[in-house]
Protein backbone atom coordinates (compact mmCIF):
# COMPACT_ATOMS: atom_id res chain seq x y z
CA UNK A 1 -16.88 -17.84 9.18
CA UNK A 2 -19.34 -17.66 6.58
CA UNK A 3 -17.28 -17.31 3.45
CA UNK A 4 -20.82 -18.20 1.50
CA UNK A 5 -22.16 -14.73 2.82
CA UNK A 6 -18.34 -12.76 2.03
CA UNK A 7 -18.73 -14.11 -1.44
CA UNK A 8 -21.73 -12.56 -2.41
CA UNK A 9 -19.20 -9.00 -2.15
CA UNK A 10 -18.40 -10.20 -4.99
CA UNK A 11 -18.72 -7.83 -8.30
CA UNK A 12 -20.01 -4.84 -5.92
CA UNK A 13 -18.88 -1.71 -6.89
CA UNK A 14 -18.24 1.72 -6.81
CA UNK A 15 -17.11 4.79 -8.56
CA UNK A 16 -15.81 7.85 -7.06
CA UNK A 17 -14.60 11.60 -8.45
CA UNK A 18 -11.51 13.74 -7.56
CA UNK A 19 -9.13 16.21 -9.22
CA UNK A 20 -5.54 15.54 -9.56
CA UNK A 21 -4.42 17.97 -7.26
CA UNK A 22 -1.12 19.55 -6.90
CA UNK A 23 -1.68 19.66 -3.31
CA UNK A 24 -1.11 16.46 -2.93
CA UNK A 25 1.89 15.57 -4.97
CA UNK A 26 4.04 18.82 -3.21
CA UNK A 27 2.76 16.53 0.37
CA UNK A 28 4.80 13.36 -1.59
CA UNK A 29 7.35 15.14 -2.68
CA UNK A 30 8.00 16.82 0.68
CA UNK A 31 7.36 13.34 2.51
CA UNK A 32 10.58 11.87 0.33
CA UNK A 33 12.49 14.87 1.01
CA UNK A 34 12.96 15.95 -2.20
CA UNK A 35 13.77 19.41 -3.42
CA UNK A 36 13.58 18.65 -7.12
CA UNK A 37 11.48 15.57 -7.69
CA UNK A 38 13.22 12.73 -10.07
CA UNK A 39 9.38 12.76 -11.95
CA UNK A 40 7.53 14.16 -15.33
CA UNK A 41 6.77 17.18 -15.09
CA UNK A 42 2.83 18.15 -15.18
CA UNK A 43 2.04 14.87 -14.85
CA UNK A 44 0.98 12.67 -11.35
CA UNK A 45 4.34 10.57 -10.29
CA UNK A 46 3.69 6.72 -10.35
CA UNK A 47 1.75 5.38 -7.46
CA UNK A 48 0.34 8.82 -6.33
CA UNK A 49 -2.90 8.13 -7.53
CA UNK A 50 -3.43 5.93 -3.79
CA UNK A 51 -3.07 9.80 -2.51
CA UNK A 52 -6.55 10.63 -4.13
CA UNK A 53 -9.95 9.05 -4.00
CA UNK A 54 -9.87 9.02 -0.08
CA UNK A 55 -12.85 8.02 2.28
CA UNK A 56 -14.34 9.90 4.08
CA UNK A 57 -16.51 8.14 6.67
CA UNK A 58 -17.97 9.85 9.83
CA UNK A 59 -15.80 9.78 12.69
CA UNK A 60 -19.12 7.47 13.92
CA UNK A 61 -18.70 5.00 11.33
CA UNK A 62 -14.90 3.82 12.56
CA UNK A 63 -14.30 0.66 14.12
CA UNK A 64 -11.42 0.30 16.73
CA UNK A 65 -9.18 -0.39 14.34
CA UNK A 66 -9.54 3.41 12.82
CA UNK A 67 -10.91 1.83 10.04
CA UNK A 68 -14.57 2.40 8.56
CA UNK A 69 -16.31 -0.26 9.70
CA UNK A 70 -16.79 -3.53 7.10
CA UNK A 71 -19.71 -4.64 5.42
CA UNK A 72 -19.84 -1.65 3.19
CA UNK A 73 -18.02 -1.33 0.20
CA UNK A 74 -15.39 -4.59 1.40
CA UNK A 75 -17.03 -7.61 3.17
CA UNK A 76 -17.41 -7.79 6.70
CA UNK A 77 -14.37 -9.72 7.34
CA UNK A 78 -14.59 -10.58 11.44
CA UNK A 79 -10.57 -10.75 11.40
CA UNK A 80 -8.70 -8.35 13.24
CA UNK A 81 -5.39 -8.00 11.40
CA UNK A 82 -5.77 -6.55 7.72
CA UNK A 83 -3.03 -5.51 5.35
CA UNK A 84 -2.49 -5.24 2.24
CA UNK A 85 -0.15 -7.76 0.75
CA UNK A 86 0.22 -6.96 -2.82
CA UNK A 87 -0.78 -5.75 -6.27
CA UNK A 88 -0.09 -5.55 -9.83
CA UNK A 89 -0.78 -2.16 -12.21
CA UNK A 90 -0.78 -1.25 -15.69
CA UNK A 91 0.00 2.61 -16.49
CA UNK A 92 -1.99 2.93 -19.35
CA UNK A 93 -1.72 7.00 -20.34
CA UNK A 94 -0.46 10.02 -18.03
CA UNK A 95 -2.40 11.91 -15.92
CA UNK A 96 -1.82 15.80 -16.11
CA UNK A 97 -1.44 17.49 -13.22
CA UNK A 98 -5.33 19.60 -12.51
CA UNK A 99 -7.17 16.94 -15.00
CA UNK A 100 -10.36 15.35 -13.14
CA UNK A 101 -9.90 11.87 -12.58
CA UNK A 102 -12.65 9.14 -12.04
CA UNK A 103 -11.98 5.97 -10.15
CA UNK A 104 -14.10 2.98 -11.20
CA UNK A 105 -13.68 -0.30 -8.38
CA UNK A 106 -15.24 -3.66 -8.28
CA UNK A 107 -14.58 -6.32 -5.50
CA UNK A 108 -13.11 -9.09 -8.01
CA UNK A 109 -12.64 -12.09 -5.93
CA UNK A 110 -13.18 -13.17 -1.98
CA UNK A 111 -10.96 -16.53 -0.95
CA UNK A 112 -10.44 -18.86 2.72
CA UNK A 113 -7.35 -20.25 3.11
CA UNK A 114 -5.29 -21.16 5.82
CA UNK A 115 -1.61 -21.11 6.58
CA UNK A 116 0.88 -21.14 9.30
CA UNK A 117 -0.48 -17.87 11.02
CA UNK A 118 -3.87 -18.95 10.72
CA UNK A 119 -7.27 -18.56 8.45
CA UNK A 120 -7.06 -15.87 6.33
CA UNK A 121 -9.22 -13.99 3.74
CA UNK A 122 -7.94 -12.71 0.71
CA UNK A 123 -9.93 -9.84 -1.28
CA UNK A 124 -8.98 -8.75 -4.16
CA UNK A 125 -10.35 -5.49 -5.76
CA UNK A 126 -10.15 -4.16 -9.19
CA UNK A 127 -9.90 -0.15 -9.73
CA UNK A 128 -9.94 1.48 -13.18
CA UNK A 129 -8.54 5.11 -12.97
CA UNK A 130 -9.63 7.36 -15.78
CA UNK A 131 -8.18 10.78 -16.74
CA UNK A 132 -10.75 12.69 -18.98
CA UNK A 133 -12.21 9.50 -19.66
CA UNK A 134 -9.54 8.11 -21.31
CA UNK A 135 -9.10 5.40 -19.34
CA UNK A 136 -5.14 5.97 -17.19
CA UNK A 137 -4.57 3.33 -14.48
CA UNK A 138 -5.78 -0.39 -14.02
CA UNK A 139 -5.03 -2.11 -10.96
CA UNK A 140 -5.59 -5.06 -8.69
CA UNK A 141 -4.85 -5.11 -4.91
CA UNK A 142 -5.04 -8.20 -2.39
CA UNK A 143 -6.05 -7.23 0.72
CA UNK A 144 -5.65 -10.19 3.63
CA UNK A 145 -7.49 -10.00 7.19
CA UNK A 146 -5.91 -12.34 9.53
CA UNK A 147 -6.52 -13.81 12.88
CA UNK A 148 -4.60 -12.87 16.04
CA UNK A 149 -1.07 -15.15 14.97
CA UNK A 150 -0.73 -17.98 18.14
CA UNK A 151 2.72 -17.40 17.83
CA UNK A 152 5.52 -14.94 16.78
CA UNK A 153 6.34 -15.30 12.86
CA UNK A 154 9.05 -18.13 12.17
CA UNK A 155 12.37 -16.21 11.18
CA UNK A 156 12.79 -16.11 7.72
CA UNK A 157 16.17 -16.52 5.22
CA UNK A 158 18.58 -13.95 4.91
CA UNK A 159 18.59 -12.82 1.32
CA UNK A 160 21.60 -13.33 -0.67
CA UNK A 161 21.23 -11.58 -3.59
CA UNK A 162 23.38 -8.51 -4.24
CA UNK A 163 21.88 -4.81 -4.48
CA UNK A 164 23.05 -2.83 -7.23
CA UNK A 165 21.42 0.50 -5.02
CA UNK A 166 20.76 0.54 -1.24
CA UNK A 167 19.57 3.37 0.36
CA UNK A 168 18.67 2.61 4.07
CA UNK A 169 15.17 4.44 5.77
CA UNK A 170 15.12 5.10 9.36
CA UNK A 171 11.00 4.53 9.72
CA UNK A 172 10.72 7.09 12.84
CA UNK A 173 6.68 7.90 14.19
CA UNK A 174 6.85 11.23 11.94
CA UNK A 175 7.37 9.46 8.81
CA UNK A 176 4.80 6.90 9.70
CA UNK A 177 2.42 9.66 10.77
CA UNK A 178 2.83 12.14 7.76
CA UNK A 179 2.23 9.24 5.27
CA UNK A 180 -0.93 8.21 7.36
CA UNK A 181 -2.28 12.02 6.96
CA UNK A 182 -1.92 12.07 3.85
CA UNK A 183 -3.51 9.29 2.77
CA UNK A 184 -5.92 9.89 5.60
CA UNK A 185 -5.96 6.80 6.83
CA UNK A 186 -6.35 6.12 10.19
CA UNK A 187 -5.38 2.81 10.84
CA UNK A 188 -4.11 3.17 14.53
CA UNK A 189 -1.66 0.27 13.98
CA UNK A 190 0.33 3.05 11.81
CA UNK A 191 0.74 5.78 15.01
CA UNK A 192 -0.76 4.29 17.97
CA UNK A 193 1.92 2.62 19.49
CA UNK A 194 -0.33 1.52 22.71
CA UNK A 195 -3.14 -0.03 19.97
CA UNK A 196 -0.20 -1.78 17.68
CA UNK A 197 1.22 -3.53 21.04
CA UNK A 198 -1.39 -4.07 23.10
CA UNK A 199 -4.46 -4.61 20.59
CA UNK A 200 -2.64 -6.51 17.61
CA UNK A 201 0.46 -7.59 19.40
CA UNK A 202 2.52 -6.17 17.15
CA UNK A 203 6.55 -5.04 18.25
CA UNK A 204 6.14 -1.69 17.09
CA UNK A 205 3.92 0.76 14.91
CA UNK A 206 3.54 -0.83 11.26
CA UNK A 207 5.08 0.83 8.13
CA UNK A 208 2.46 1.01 5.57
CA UNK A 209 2.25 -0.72 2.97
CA UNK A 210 1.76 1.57 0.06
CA UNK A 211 4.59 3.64 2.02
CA UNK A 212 6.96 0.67 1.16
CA UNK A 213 6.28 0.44 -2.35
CA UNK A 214 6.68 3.94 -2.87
CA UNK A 215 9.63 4.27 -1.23
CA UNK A 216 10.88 1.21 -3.73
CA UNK A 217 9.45 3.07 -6.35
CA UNK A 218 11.18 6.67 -5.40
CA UNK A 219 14.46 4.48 -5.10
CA UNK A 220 13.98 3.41 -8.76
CA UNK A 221 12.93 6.85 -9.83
CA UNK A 222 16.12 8.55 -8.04
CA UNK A 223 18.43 6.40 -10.65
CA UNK A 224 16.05 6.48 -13.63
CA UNK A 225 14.85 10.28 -13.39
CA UNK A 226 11.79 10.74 -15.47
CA UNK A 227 11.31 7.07 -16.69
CA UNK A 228 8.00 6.61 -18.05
CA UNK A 229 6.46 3.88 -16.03
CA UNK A 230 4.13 1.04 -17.76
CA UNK A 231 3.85 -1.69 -14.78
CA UNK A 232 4.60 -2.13 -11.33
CA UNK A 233 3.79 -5.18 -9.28
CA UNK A 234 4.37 -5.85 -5.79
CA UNK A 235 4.48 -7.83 -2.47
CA UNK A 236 4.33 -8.33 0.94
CA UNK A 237 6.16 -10.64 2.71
CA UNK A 238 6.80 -9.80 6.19
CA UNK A 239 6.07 -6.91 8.12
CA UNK A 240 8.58 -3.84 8.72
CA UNK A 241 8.19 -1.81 12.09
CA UNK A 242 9.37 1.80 12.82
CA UNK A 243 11.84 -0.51 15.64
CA UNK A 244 14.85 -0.77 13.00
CA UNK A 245 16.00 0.79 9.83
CA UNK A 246 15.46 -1.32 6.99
CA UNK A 247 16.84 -1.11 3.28
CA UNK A 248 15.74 -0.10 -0.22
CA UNK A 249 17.02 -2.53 -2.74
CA UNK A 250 17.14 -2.49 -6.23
CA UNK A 251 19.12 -4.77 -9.33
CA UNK A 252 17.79 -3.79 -12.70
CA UNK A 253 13.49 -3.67 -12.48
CA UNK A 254 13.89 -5.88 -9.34
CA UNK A 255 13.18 -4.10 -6.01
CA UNK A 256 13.25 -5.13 -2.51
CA UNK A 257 13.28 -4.16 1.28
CA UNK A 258 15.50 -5.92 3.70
CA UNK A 259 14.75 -5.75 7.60
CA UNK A 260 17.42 -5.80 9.98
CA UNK A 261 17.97 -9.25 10.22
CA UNK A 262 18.60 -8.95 5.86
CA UNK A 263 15.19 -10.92 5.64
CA UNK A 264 13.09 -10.02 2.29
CA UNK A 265 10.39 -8.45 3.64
CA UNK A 266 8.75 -6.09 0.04
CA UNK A 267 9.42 -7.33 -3.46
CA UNK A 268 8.68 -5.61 -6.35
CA UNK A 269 9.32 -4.78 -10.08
CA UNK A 270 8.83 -2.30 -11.98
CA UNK A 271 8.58 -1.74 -16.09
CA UNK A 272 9.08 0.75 -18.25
């Protein structure tokens, strides 16, 4: 692979336009079954700005994946598998509910390495939100492609620590699929249960990513109602799979999921 060429992504960018919708944020609420949201009111929930600023790409320009094809805005990455394994944000000012918002992104940093599943690229890409041009949101997400794994993940250590909350999420096709409209993302690995299997060799359809998180962060909401957010950083350690129920964790600003076997498979924290 010619990590030479995938560097040159680097410091692309582009800016895109969108209106802070209620539309959206009555589509989150309904997705975490609430009645009466544990938010502000007026202003966008934390994390719901991932449910604006969405692609659009001809239904030509997918690859078999379902995602646009690469080598436009991210580098073309020949790796099947991509995910995205973590973040860190700073919630700089609110965003009213109706206010046009301006997104602002930068590829920030393209990396090789190699570990037990294989060569991997990391990308990580910068996004500056801005609300009326004040600026609102800055945040940094890692985004890994990986090979096909040789072999099934090593099992990992159960986690010891003890939950203050645990809430437990049965990840049935529906939830997966109403997330993944959305966000309208089309990553087949998220519905397609015959492309997950056969195609990636996953067990089961994959629970998205930025699902996870905001699930931890709705868990954190539900026993802080209307906390004013400043940070939230996050992480993905192993994949979860709509196969088994899996748990919402949380001690203080520490979050976490736990699959069935009580591995850590999310970490986050959040600040306020």
């Amino acid at each position: 692979m010619d990590i030479a060429h995938l560097k040159s992504w680097i410091g692309k960018s582009e800016s895109a336009a969108d209106i802070a919708s209620p539309v959206q944020i009555a589509g989150l609420a309904a997705l975490l079954d609430h009645q009466t949201p544990p938010w502000i009111e007026n202003e966008l929930p934390p994390l719901s700005h991932w449910l604006y600023f969405l692609g659009h790409a001809r239904q030509s320009e997918l690859g078999e994946d379902g995602h646009p094809r690469r080598g436009g805005f991210l580098p073309p990455v020949e790796l099947r598998r991509r995910m995205w394994a973590g973040g860190r944000i700073e919630f700089h000012g609110a965003i009213a509910v109706g206010a046009k918002i301006e997104r602002r992104s930068t590829i920030k940093d393209v990396s090789a390495k190699t570990g037990a599943s294989g060569e991997m690229i990391f990308v990580t890409v910068g996004h500056e939100i801005f609300s009326e041009d004040n600026l609102a949101i800055r945040e940094e997400q890692d985004i890994v492609f990986r090979d096909m794994p040789k072999a099934s993940l090593p099992p990992g250590t159960a986690d010891t620590r003890v939950s203050r909350q645990t809430r437990r999420i049965a990840p049935d096709p529906t939830l997966l699929f109403r997330f993944s409209a959305l966000t309208f993302n089309a990553h087949r690995i998220h519905y397609d249960r015959d492309y997950a299997r056969d195609a990636e060799s996953y067990p089961g359809l994959v629970v998205q990513g930025p699902l996870i998180a905001m699930l931890l962060m709705d868990h954190f909401l539900r026993a802080h109602p209307a906390a004013r957010i400043s940070g939230f950083t996050f992480r993905a350690r192993r994949p979860l799979f709509d196969t088994a129920p899996f748990d919402l964790c949380m001690d203080g600003s520490d979050l976490w999921t736990l699959n069935e076997n009580r591995e850590t498979a999310f970490t986050a924290t959040v600040s306020e």
